[in-house]
Each structure stands twice: as C-alpha cells, then as structure tokens.
C-alpha atoms as a PDB file:
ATOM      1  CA  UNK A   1     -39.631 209.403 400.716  1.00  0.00           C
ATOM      2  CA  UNK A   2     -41.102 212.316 402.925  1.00  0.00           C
ATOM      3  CA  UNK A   3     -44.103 212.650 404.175  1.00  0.00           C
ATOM      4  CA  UNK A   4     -45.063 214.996 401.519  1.00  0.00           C
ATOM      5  CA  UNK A   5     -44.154 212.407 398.801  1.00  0.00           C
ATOM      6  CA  UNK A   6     -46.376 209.944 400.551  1.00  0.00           C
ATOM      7  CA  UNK A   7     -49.291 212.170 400.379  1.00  0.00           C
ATOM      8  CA  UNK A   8     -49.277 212.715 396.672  1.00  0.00           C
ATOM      9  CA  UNK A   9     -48.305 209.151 396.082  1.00  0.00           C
ATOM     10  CA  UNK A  10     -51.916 208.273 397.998  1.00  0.00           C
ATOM     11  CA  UNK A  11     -53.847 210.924 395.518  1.00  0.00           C
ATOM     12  CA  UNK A  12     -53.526 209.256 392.222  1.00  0.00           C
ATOM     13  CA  UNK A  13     -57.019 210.073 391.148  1.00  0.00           C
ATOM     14  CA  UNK A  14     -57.039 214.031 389.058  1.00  0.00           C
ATOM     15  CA  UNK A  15     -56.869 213.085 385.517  1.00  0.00           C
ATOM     16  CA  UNK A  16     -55.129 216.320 384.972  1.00  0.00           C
ATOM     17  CA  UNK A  17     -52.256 218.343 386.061  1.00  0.00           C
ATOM     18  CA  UNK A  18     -52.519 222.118 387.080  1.00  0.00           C
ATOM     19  CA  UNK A  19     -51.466 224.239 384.319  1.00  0.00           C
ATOM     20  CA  UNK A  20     -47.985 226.356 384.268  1.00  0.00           C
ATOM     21  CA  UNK A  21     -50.723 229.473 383.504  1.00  0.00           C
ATOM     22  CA  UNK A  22     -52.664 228.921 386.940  1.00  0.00           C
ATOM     23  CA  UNK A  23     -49.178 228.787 389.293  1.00  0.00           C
ATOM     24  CA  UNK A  24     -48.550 231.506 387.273  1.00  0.00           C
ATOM     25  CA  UNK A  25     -51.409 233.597 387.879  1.00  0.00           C
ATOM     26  CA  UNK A  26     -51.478 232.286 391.677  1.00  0.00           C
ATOM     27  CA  UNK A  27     -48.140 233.489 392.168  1.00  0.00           C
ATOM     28  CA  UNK A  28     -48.719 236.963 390.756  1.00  0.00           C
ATOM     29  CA  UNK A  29     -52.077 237.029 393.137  1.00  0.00           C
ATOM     30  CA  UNK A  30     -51.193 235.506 396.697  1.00  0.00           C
ATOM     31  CA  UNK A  31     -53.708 237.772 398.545  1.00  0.00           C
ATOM     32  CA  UNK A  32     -56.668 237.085 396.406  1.00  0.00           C
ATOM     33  CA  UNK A  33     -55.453 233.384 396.577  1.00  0.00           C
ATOM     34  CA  UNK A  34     -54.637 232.927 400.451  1.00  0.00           C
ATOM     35  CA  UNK A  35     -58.517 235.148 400.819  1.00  0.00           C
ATOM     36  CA  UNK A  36     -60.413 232.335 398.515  1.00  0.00           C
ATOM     37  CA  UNK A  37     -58.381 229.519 400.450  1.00  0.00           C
ATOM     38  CA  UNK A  38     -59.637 230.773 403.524  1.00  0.00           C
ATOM     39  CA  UNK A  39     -63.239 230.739 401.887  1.00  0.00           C
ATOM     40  CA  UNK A  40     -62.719 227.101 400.583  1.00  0.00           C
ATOM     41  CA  UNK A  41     -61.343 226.032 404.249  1.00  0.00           C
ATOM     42  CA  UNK A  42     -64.489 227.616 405.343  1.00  0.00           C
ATOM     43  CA  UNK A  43     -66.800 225.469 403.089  1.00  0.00           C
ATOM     44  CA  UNK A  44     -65.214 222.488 403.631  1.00  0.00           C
ATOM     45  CA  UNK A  45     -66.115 222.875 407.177  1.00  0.00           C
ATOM     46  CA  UNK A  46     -69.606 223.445 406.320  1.00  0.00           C
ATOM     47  CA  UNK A  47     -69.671 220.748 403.590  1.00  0.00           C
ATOM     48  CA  UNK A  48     -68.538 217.931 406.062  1.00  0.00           C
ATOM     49  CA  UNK A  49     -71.388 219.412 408.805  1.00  0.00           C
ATOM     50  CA  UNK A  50     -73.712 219.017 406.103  1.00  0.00           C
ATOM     51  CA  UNK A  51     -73.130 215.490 405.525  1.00  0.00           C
ATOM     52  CA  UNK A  52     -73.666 214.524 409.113  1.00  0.00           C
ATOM     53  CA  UNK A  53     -77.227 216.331 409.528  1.00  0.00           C
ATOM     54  CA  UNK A  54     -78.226 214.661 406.346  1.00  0.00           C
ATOM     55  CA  UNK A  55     -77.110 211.395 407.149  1.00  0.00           C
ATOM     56  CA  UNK A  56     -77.840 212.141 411.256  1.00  0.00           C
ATOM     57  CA  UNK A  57     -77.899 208.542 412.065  1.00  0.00           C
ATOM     58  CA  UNK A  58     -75.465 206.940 409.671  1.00  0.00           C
ATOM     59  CA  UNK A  59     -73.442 204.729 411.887  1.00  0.00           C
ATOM     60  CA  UNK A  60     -69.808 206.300 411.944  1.00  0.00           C
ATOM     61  CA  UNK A  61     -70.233 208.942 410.057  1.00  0.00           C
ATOM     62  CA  UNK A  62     -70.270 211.438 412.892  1.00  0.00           C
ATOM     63  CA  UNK A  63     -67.111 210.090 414.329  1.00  0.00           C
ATOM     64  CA  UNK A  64     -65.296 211.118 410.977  1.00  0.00           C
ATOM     65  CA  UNK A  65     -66.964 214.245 409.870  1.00  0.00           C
ATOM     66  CA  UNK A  66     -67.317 215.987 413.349  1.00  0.00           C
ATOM     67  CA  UNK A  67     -63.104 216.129 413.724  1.00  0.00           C
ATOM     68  CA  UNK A  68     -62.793 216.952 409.728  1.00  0.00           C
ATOM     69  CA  UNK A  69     -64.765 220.193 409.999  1.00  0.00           C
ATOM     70  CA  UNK A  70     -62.959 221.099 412.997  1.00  0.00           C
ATOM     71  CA  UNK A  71     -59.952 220.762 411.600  1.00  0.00           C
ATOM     72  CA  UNK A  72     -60.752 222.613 408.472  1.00  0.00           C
ATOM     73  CA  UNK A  73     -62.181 225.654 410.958  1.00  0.00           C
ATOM     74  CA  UNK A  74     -58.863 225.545 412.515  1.00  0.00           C
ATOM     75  CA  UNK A  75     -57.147 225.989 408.599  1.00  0.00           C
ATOM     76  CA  UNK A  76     -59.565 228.695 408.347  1.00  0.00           C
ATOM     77  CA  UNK A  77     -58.221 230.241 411.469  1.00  0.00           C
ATOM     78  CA  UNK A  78     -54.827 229.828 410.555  1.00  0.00           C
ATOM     79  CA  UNK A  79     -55.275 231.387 407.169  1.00  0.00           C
ATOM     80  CA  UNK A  80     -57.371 233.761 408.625  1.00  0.00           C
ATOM     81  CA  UNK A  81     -54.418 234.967 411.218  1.00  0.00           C
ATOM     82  CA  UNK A  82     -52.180 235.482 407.983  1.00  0.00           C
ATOM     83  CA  UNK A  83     -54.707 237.816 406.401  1.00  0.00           C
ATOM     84  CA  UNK A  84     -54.855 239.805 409.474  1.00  0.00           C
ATOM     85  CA  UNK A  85     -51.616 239.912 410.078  1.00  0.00           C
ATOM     86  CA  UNK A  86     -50.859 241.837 406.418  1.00  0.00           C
ATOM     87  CA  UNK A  87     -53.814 243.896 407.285  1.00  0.00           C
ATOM     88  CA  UNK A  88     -56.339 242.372 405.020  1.00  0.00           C
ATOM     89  CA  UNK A  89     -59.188 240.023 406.368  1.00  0.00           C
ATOM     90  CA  UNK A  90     -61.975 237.924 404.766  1.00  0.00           C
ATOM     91  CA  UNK A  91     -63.752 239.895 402.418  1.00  0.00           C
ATOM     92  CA  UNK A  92     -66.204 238.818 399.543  1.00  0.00           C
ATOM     93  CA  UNK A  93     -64.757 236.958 396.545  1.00  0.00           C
ATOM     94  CA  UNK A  94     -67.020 236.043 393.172  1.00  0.00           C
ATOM     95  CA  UNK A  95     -66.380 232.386 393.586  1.00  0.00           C
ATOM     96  CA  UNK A  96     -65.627 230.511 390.108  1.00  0.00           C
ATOM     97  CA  UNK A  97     -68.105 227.897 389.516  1.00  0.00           C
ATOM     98  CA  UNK A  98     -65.731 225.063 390.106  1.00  0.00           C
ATOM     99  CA  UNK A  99     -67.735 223.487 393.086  1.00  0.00           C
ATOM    100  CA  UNK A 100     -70.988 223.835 392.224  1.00  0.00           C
ATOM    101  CA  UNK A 101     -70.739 222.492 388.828  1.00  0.00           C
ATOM    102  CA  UNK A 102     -68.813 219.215 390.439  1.00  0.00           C
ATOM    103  CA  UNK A 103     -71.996 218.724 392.814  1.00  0.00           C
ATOM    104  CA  UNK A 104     -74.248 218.964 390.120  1.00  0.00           C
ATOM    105  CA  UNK A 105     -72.515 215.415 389.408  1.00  0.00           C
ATOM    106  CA  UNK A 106     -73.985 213.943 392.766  1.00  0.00           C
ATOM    107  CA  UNK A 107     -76.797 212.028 391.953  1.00  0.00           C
ATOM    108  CA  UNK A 108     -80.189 212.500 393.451  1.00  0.00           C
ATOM    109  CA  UNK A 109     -81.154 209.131 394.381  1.00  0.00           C
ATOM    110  CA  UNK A 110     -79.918 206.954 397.505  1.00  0.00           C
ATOM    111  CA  UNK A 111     -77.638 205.167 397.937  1.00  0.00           C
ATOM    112  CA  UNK A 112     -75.896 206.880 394.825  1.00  0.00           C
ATOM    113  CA  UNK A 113     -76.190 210.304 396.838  1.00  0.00           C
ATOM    114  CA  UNK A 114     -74.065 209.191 399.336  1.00  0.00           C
ATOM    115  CA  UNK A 115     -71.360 208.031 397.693  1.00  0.00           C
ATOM    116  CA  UNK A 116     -71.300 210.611 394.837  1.00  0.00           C
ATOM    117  CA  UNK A 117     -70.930 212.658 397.778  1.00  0.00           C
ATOM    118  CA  UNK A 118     -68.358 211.446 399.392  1.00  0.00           C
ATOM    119  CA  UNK A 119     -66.189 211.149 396.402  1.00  0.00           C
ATOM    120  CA  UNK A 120     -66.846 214.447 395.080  1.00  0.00           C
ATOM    121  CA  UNK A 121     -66.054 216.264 398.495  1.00  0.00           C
ATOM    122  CA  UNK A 122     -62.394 213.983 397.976  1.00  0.00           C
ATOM    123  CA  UNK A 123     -61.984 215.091 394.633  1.00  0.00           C
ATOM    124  CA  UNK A 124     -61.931 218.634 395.865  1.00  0.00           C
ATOM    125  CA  UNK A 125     -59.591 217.735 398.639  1.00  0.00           C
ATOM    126  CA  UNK A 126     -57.520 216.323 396.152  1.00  0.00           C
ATOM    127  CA  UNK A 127     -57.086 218.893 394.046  1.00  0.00           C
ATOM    128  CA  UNK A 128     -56.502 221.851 396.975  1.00  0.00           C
ATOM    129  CA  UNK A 129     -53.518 219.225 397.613  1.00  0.00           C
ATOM    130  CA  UNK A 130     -52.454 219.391 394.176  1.00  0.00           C
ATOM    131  CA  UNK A 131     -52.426 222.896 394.275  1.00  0.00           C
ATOM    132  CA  UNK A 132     -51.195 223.470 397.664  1.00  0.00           C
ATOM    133  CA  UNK A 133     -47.910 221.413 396.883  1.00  0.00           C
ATOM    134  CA  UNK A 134     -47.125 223.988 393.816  1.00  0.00           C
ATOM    135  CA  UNK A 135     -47.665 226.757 395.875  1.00  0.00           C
ATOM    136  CA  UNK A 136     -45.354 225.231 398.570  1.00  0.00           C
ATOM    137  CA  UNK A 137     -43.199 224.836 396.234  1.00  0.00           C
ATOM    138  CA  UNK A 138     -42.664 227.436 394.129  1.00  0.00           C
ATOM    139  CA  UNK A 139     -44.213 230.527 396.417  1.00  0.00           C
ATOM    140  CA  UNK A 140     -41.455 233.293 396.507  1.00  0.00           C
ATOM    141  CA  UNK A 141     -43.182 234.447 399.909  1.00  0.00           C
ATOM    142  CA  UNK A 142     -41.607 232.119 402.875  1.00  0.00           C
ATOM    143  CA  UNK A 143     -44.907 232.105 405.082  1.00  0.00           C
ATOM    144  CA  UNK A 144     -46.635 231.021 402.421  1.00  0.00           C
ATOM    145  CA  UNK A 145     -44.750 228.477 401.539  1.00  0.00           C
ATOM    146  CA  UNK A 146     -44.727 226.916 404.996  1.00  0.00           C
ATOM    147  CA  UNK A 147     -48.450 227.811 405.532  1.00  0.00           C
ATOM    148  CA  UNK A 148     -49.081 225.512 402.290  1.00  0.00           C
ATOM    149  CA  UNK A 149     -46.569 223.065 403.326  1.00  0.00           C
ATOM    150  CA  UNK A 150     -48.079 222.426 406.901  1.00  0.00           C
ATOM    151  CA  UNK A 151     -51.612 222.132 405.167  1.00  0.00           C
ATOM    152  CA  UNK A 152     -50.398 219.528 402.582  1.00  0.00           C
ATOM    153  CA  UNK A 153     -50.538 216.480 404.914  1.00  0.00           C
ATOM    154  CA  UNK A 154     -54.041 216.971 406.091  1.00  0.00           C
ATOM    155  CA  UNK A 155     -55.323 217.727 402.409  1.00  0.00           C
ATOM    156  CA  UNK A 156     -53.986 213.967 401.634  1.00  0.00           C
ATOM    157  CA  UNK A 157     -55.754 212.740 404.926  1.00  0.00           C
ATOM    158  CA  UNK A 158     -59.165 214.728 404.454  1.00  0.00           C
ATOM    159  CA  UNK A 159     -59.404 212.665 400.626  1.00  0.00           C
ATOM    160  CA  UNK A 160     -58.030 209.580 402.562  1.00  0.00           C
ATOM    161  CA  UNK A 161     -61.135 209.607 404.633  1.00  0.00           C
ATOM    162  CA  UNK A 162     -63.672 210.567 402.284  1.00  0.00           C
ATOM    163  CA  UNK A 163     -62.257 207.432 400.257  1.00  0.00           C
ATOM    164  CA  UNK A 164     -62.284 205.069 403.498  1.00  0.00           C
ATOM    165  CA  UNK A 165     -66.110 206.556 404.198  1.00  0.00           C
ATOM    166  CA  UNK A 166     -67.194 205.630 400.915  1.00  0.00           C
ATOM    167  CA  UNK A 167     -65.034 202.340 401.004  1.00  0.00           C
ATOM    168  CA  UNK A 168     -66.990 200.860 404.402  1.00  0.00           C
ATOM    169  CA  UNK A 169     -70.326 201.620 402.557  1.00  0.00           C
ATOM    170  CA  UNK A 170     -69.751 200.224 399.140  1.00  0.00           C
ATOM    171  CA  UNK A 171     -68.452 197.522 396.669  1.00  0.00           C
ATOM    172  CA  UNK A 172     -64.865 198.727 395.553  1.00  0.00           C
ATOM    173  CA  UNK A 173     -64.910 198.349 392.182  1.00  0.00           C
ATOM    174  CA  UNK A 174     -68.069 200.289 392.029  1.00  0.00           C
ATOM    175  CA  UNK A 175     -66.584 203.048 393.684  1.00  0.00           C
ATOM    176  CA  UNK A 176     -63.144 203.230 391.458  1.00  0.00           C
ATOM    177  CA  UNK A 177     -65.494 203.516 388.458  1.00  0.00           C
ATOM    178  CA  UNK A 178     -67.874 206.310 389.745  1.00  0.00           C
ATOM    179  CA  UNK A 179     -64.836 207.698 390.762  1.00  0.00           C
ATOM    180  CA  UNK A 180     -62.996 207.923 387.162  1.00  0.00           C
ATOM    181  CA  UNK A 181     -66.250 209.204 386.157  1.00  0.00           C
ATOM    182  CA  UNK A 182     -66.359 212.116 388.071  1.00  0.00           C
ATOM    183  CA  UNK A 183     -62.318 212.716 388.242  1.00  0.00           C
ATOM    184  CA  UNK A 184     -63.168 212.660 384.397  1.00  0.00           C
ATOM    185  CA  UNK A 185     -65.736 215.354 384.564  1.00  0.00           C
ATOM    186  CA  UNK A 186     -63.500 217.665 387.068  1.00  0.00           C
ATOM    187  CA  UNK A 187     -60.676 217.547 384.529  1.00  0.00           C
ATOM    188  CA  UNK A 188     -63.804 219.002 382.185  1.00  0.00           C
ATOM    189  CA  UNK A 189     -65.078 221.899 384.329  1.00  0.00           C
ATOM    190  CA  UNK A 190     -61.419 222.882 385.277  1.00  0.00           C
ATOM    191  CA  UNK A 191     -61.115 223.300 381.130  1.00  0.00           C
ATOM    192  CA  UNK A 192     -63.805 225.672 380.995  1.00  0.00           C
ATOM    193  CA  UNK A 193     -63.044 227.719 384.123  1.00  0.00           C
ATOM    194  CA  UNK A 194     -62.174 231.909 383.252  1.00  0.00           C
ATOM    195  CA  UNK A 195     -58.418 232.442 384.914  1.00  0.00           C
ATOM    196  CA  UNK A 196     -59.079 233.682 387.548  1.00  0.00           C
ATOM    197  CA  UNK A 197     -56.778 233.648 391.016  1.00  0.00           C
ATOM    198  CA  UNK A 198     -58.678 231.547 392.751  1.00  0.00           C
ATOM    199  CA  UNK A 199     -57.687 227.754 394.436  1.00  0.00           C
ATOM    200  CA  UNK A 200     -60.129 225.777 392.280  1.00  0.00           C
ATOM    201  CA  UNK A 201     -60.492 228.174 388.784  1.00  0.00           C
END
C-alpha cells in the first residue's frame, strides 16, 4: 500500500464522494482552482492561530497548532510560487459558502465549542484531501499533479491531529457521534453549493 493509500484509508469520515461534475469543472478551471487553494491554505493557517489565542492556555494545544499553521503558510507559499510562476498571483475570489456554513455547526457553549471545533476544522482537511487525490490523479497538467500529490500526505496528517486533539480532551464515543453529525451536515451544504471552481463548492 503507498503512502497515499494509507492516507485515505485513515479519512473514512465524508459521507459523500466528490461528484464526476466538480473534477470536471476543476479540471476545465486549474487557475481559478490552484488561486482558491492558495486562499484555503491561507485560512487554514489563520484558523489553527485562532484556536490557540482562544484557547491561550490549553495545555498542548500550542505545541500542535503553532507547527500546523506553519506548515499550511509554507503550502500557501508553495502554491503561491506556482501562481507566480504562470504570471498570475493571489487575487480576490467570491468564496462559496462552504466554510462558513460548516462553522455555523460549532456550538456556542464550552466544552462543546472546542470540540465542534476541532472536528469541523478536520472535516475540512478531509475533504481538501479528498479532492486533492482526484486532482493528483486525474490533472492533465504535470505540476499540478505533483503539487497535489506532495500536499496529499499532510492533508491526512492535519485531520489526523485535529482527531488526536479532540481525542486527548474527550470521551471517544462522544466524539465519533458529533462527528457523524457534522460529516452528515457537510455532505448537506456540499448539495446545495452553486458549481463553481472552487476546492470546497
């Protein structure tokens, strides 16, 4: 099995596949796809700095989150490079409402917050996996293809630790039901999304 293989085999959570219509439309729009995925790599970074000043003296949690948005800045760089290099660079995208409809899931109330947080910010780290593997796979453009395919392990780790964060913190089978829950609701939003080419529409 390769080291890909192991990485999807660990995310077992979407309840559904990416349609045949979204490759589709993400193949006939890299550029406006590899510009939001630099936007997404962006947030991530600013989703996981978030976390630690809201939960500043959470034991551990610094230790994780502080190497997780550097690493996503560094994806954002590398995508970033790409863009430049085909004479494009980061420029303003309407971003579907994927996200923000998922955190509207997080409840409001501690502990719940926490842990609807960590799962959700997994969920989307699971699904830019999902769709990072198609792309890898079935991208007629060779840099993107290996761009994707070098990204693919760390996507896999990223959900790993949101799990593991969440896992030190709560009882298990409360966190595999929340969890169904809310992979239940982002099958939902990705239903009612416009097709757009975006990573998460």
């Amino acid at each position: 099995m390769t080291s890909t293989q192991k990485s999807q085999s660990r995310i077992k959570w979407l309840v559904s596949s990416t349609s045949q219509a979204w490759l589709e439309l993400a193949l006939a729009n890299p550029m406006e796809i590899l510009i939001d995925h630099a936007h997404c790599e962006r947030k991530a970074a600013g989703a996981a700095v978030q976390l630690m000043f809201r939960y500043l003296c959470e034991p551990g949690l610094a230790e994780t989150l502080s190497p997780l948005a550097r690493e996503e800045l560094e994806h954002f760089e590398q995508v970033l490079k790409i863009l430049r290099s085909r004479g494009r660079y980061l420029e303003p995208l309407k971003a579907p409402p994927y996200g923000a409809v998922l955190a509207k899931q997080i409840r409001r109330y501690e502990p719940y917050r926490m842990m609807d947080s960590f799962l959700v910010a997994g969920l989307i780290e699971a699904r830019s996996h999902e769709r990072m593997s198609l792309l890898a796979s079935n991208s007629p453009d060779k840099e993107l293809r290996d761009l994707y395919q070098d990204l693919l392990e760390s996507e896999a780790r990223h959900f790993c630790l949101y799990w593991r964060l969440a896992e030190q913190r709560y009882e298990k089978k409360q966190i595999i039901d929340r969890l169904r829950e809310l992979a239940n609701e982002e099958a939902a939003i990705l239903l009612d999304l416009h097709p757009e080419p975006r990573m998460h529409s």
